[in-house]
N, C-alpha and C. Protein backbone atom coordinates (compact mmCIF):
# COMPACT_ATOMS: atom_id res chain seq x y z
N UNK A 1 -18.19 1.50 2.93
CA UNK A 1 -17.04 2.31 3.25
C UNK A 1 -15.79 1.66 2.67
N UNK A 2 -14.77 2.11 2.16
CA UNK A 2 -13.10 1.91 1.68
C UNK A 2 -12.37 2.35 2.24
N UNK A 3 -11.21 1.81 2.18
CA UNK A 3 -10.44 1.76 3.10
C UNK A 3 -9.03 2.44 2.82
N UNK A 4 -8.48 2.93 2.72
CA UNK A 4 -6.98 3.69 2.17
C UNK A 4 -5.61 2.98 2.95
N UNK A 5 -4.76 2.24 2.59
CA UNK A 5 -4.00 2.03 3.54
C UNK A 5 -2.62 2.84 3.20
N UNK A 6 -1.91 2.71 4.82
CA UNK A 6 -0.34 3.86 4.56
C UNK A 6 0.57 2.42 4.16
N UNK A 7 1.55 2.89 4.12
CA UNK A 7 2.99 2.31 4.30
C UNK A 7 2.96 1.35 5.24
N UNK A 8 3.03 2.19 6.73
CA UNK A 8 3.17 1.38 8.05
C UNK A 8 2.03 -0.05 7.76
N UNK A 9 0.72 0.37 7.47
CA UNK A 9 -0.39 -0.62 7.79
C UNK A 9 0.46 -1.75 6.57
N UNK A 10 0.68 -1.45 5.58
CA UNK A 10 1.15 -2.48 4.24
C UNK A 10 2.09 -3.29 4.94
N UNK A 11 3.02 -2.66 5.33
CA UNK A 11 4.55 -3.23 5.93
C UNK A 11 4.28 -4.33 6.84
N UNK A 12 3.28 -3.84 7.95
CA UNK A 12 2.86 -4.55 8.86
C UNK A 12 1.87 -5.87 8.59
N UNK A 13 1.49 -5.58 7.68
CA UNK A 13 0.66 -6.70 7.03
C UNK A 13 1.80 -7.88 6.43
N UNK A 14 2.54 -7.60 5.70
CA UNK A 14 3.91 -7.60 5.19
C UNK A 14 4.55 -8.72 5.84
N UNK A 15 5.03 -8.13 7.13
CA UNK A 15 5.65 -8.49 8.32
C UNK A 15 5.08 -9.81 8.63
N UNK A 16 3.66 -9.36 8.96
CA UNK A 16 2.87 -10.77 10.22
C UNK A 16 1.60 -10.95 9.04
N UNK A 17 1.53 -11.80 7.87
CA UNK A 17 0.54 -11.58 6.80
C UNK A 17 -0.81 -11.93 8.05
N UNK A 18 -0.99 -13.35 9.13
CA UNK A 18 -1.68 -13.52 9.45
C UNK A 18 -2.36 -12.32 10.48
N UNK A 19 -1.58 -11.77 11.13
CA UNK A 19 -2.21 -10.81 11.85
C UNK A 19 -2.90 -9.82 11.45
N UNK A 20 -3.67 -9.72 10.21
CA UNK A 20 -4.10 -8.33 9.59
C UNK A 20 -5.06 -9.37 8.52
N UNK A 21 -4.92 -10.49 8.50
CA UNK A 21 -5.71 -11.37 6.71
C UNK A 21 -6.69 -11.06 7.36
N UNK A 22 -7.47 -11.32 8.13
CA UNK A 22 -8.96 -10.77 8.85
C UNK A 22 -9.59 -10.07 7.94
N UNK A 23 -8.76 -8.74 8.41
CA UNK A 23 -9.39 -7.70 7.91
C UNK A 23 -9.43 -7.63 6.50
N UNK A 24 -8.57 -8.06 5.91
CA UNK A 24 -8.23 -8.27 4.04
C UNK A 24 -9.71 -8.73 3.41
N UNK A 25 -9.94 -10.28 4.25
CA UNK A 25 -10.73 -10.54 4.02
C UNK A 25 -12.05 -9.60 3.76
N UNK A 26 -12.58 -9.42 5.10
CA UNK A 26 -13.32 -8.36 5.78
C UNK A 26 -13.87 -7.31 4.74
N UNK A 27 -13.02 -6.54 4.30
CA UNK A 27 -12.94 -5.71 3.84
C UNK A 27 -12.86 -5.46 2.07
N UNK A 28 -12.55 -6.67 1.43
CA UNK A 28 -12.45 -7.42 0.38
C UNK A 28 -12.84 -6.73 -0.46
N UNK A 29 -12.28 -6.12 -1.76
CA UNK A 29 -12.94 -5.32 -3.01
C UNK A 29 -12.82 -3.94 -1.87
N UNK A 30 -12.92 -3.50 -1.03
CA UNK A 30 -13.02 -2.13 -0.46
C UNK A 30 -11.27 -1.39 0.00
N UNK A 31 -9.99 -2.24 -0.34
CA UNK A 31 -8.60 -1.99 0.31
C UNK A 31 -8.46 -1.05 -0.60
N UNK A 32 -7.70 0.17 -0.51
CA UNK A 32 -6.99 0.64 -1.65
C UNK A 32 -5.57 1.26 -1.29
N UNK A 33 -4.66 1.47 -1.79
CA UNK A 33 -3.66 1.67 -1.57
C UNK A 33 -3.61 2.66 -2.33
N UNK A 34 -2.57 3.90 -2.61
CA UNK A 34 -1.95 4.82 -3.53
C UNK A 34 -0.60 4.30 -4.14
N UNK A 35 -0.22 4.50 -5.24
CA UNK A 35 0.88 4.39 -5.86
C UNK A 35 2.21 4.64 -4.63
N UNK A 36 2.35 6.44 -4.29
CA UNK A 36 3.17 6.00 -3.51
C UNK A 36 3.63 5.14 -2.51
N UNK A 37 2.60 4.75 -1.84
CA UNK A 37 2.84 3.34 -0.87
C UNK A 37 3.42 1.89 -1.58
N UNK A 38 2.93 1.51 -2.75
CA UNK A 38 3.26 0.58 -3.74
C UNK A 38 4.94 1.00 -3.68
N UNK A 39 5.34 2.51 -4.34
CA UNK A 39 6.63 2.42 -4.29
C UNK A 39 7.77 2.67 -3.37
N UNK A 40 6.73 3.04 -2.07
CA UNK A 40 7.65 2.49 -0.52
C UNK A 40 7.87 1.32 -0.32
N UNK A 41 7.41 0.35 -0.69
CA UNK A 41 7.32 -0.83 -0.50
C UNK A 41 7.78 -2.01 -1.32
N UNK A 42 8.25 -1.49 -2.68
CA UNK A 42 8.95 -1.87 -3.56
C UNK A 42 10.55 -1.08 -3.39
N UNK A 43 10.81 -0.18 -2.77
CA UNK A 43 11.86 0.29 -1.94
C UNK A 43 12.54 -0.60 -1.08
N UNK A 44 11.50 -1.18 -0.16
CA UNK A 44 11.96 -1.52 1.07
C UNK A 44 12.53 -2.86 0.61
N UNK A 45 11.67 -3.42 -0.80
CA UNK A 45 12.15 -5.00 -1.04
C UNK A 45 13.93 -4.25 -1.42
N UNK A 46 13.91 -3.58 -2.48
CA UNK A 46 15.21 -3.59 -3.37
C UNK A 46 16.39 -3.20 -2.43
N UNK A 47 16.20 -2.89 -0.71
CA UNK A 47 16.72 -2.52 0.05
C UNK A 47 17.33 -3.99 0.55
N UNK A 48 16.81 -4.88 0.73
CA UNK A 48 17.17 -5.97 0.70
C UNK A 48 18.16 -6.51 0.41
N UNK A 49 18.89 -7.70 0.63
CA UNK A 49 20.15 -8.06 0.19
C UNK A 49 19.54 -9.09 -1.07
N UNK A 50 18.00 -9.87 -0.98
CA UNK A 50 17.36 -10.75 -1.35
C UNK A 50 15.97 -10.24 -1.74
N UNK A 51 15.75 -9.25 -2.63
CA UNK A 51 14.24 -8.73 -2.45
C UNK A 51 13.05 -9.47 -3.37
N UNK A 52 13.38 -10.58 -3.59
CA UNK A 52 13.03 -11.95 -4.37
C UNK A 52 11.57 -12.44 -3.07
N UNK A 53 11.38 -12.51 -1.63
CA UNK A 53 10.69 -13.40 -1.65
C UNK A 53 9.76 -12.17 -1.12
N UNK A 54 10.34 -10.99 -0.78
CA UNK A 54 9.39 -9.60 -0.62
C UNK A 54 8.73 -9.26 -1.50
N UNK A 55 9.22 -9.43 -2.73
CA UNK A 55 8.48 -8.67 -4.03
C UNK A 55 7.52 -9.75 -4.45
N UNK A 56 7.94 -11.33 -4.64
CA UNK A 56 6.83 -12.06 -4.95
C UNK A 56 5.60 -11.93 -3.16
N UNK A 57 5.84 -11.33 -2.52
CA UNK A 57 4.69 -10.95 -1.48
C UNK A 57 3.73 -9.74 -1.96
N UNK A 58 4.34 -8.65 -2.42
CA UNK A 58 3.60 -7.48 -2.65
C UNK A 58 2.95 -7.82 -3.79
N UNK A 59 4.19 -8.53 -5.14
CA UNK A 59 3.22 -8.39 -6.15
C UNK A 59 2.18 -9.71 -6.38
N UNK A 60 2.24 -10.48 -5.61
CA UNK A 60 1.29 -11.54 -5.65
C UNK A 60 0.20 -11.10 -4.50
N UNK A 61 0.85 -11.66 -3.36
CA UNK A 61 -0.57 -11.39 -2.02
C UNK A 61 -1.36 -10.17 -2.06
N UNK A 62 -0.31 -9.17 -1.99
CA UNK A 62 -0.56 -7.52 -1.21
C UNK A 62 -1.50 -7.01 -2.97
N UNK A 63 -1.05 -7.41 -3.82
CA UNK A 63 -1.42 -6.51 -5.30
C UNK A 63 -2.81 -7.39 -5.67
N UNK A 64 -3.17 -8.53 -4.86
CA UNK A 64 -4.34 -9.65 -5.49
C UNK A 64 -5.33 -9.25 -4.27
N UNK A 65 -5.05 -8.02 -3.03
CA UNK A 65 -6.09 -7.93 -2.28
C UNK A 65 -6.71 -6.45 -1.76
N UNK A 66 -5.83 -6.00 -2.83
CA UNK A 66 -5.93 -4.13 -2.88
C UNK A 66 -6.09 -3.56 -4.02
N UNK A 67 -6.77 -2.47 -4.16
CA UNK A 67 -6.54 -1.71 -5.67
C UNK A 67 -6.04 -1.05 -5.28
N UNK A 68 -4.71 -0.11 -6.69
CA UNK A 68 -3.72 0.73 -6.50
C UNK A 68 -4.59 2.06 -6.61
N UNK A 69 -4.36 2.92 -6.38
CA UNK A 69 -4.90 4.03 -7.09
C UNK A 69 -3.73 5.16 -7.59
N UNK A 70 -4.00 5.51 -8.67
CA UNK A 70 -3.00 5.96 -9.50
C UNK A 70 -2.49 7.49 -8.21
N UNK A 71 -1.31 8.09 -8.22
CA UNK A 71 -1.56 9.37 -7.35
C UNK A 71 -0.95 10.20 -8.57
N UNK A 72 -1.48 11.33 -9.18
CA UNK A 72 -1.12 11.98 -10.26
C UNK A 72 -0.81 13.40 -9.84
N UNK A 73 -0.52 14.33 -10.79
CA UNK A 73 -0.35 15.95 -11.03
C UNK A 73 -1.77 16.43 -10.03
N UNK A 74 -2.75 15.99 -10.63
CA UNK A 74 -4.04 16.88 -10.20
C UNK A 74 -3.76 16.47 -8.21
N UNK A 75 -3.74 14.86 -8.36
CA UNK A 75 -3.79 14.72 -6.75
C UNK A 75 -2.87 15.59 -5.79
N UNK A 76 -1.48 15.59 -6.72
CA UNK A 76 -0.55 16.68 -5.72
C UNK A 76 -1.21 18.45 -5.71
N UNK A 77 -1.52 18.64 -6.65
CA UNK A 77 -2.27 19.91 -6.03
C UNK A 77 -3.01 20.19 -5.15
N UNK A 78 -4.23 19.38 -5.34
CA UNK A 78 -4.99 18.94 -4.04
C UNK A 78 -4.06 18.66 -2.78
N UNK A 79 -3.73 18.08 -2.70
CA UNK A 79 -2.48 17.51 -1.59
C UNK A 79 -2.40 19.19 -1.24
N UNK A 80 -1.47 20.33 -2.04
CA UNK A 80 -0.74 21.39 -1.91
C UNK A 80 -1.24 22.09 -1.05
N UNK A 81 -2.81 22.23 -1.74
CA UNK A 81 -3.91 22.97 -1.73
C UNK A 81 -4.38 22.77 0.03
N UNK A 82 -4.54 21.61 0.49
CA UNK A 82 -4.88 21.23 1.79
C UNK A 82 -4.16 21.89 2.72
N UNK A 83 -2.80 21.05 2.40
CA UNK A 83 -1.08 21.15 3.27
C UNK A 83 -1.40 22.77 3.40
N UNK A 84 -1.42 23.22 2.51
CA UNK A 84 -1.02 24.98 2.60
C UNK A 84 -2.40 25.22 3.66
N UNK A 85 -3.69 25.23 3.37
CA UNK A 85 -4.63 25.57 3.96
C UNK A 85 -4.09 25.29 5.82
N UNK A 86 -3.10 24.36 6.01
CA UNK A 86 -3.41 24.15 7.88
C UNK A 86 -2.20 24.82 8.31
């Protein structure tokens, strides 16, 4: 099984790295993230007054224990396609 993570779960990892490495571990080769979460989170550094020791977190720790997955044209349709369906 793989794993998809949001924003909140990244941030929070982020936040308290030890309270969540468990599962990193755990779960290892199976994390994936979407692009947009990557660029919530590269947001939240440049929001910063200092986004120097945030960004060497995402793009070292958070980017060496997740794969990105690209989110493209086709995925937002799908997305549309769902959203509209409920």
């Amino acid at each position: 099984m793989s794993y998809l993570l949001d924003t909140n779960t990244c941030s929070a990892h982020l936040r308290r790295p030890s309270g969540l490495a468990h599962r990193f571990m755990q779960y290892s080769g199976r994390i994936f993230i979407p692009t947009v979460v990557l660029g919530e989170l590269y947001a939240w550094a440049f929001k910063r007054t200092d986004p120097t020791p945030l960004l060497s977190f995402v793009q070292g720790d958070l980017l060496r224990d997740v794969l990105v997955l690209d989110y493209d044209s086709q995925c937002a349709y799908v997305f549309g396609q769902l959203r509209g369906a409920m």
